[in-house]
C-alpha atoms as a PDB file:
ATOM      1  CA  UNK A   1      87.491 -95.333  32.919  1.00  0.00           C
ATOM      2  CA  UNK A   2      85.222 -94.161  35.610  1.00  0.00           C
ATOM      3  CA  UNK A   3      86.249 -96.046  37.936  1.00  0.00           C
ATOM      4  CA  UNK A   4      90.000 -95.429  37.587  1.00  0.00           C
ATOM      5  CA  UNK A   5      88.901 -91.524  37.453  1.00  0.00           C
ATOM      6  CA  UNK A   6      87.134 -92.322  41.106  1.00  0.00           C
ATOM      7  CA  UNK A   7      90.454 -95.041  42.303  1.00  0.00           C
ATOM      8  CA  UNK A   8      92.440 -91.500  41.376  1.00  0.00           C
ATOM      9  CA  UNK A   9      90.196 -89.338  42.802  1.00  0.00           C
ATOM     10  CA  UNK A  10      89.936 -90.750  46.223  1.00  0.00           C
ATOM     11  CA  UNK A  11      93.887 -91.290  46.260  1.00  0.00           C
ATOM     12  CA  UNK A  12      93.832 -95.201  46.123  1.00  0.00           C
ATOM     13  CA  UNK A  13      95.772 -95.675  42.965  1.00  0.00           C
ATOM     14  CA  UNK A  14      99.593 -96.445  43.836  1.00  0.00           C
ATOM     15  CA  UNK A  15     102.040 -93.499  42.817  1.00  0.00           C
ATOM     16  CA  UNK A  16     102.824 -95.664  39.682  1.00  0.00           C
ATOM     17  CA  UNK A  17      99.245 -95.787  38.632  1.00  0.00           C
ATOM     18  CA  UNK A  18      98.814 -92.151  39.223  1.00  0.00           C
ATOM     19  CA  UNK A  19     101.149 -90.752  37.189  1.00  0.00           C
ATOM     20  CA  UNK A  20     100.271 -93.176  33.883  1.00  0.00           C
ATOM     21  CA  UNK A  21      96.869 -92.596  34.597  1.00  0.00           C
ATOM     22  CA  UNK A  22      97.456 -88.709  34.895  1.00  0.00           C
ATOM     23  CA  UNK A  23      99.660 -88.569  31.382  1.00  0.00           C
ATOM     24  CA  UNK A  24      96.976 -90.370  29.591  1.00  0.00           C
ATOM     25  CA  UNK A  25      94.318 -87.397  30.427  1.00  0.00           C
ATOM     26  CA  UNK A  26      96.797 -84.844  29.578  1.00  0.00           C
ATOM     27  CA  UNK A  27      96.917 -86.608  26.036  1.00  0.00           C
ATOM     28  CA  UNK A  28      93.226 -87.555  25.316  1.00  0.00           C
ATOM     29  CA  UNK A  29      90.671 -85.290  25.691  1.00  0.00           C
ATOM     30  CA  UNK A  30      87.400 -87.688  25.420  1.00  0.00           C
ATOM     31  CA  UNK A  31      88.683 -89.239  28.899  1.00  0.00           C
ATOM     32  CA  UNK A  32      89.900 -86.166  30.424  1.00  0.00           C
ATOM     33  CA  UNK A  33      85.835 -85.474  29.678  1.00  0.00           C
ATOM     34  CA  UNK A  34      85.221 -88.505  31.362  1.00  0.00           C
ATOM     35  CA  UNK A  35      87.186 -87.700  34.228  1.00  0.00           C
ATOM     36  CA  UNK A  36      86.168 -83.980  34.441  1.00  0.00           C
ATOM     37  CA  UNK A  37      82.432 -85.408  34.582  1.00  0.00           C
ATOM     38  CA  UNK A  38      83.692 -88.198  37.537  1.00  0.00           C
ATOM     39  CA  UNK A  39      85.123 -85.332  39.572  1.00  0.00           C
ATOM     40  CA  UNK A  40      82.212 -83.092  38.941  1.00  0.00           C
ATOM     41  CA  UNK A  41      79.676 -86.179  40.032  1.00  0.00           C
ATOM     42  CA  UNK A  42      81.590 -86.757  43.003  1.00  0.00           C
ATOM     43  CA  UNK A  43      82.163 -83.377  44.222  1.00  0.00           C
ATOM     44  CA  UNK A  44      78.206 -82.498  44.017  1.00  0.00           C
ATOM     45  CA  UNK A  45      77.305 -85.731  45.791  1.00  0.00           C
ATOM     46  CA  UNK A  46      79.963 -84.821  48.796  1.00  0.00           C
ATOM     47  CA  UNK A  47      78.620 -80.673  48.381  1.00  0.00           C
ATOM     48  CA  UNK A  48      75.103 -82.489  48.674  1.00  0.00           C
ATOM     49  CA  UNK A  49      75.919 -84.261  51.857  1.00  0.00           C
ATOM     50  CA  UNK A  50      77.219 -81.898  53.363  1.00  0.00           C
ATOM     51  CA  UNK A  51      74.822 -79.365  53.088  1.00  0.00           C
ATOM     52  CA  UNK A  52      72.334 -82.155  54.393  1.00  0.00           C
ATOM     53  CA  UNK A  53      74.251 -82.640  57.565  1.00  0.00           C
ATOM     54  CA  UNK A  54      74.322 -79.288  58.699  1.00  0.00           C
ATOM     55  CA  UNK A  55      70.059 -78.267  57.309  1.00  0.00           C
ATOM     56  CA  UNK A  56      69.639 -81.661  59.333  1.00  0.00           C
ATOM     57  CA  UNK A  57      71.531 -80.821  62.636  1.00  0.00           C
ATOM     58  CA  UNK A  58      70.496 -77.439  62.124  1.00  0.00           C
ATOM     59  CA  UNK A  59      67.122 -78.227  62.321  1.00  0.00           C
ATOM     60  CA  UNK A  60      67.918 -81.035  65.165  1.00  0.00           C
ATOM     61  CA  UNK A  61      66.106 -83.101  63.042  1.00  0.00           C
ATOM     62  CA  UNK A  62      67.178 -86.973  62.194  1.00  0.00           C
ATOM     63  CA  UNK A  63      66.689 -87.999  58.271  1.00  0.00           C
ATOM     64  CA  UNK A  64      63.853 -86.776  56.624  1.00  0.00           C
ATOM     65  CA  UNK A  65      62.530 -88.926  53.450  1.00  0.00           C
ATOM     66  CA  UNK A  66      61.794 -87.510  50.395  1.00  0.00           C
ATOM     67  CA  UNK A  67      58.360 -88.562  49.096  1.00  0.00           C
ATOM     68  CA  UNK A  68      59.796 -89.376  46.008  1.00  0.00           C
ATOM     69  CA  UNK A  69      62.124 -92.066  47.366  1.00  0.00           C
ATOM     70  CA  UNK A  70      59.271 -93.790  49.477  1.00  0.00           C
ATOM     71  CA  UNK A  71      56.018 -92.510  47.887  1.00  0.00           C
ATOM     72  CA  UNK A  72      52.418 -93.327  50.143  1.00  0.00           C
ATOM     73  CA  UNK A  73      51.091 -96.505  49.204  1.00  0.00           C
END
């Protein structure tokens, strides 16, 4: 389901596809959840990256690693 939700999302379902894909949500509310969630997922991770491209050019700065993601030995 997620991954249809993303295949829609992105546009790379065929028109076909789409359009069952988009009557099923409109008739079942656990994966119109689903899908709400997918879109929601993917919209923070792009809002995310994009706010890290312009702190990071606006800081002329190249990527900066969390200490989390590659903690001191």
């Amino acid at each position: 389901m997620e991954e249809t939700a993303e295949e829609l999302y992105f546009g790379r379902l065929d028109s076909a596809a789409a359009q069952r894909f988009q009557a099923h949500l409109r008739d079942c509310p656990k994966c119109r959840g689903i899908n709400d969630g997918t879109v929601a997922m993917i919209e923070a991770i792009r809002g995310a990256a994009k706010h890290f491209e312009r702190t990071k050019v606006a800081k002329g700065k190249g990527v900066v690693r969390s200490p989390m993601v590659n903690p001191a030995r």
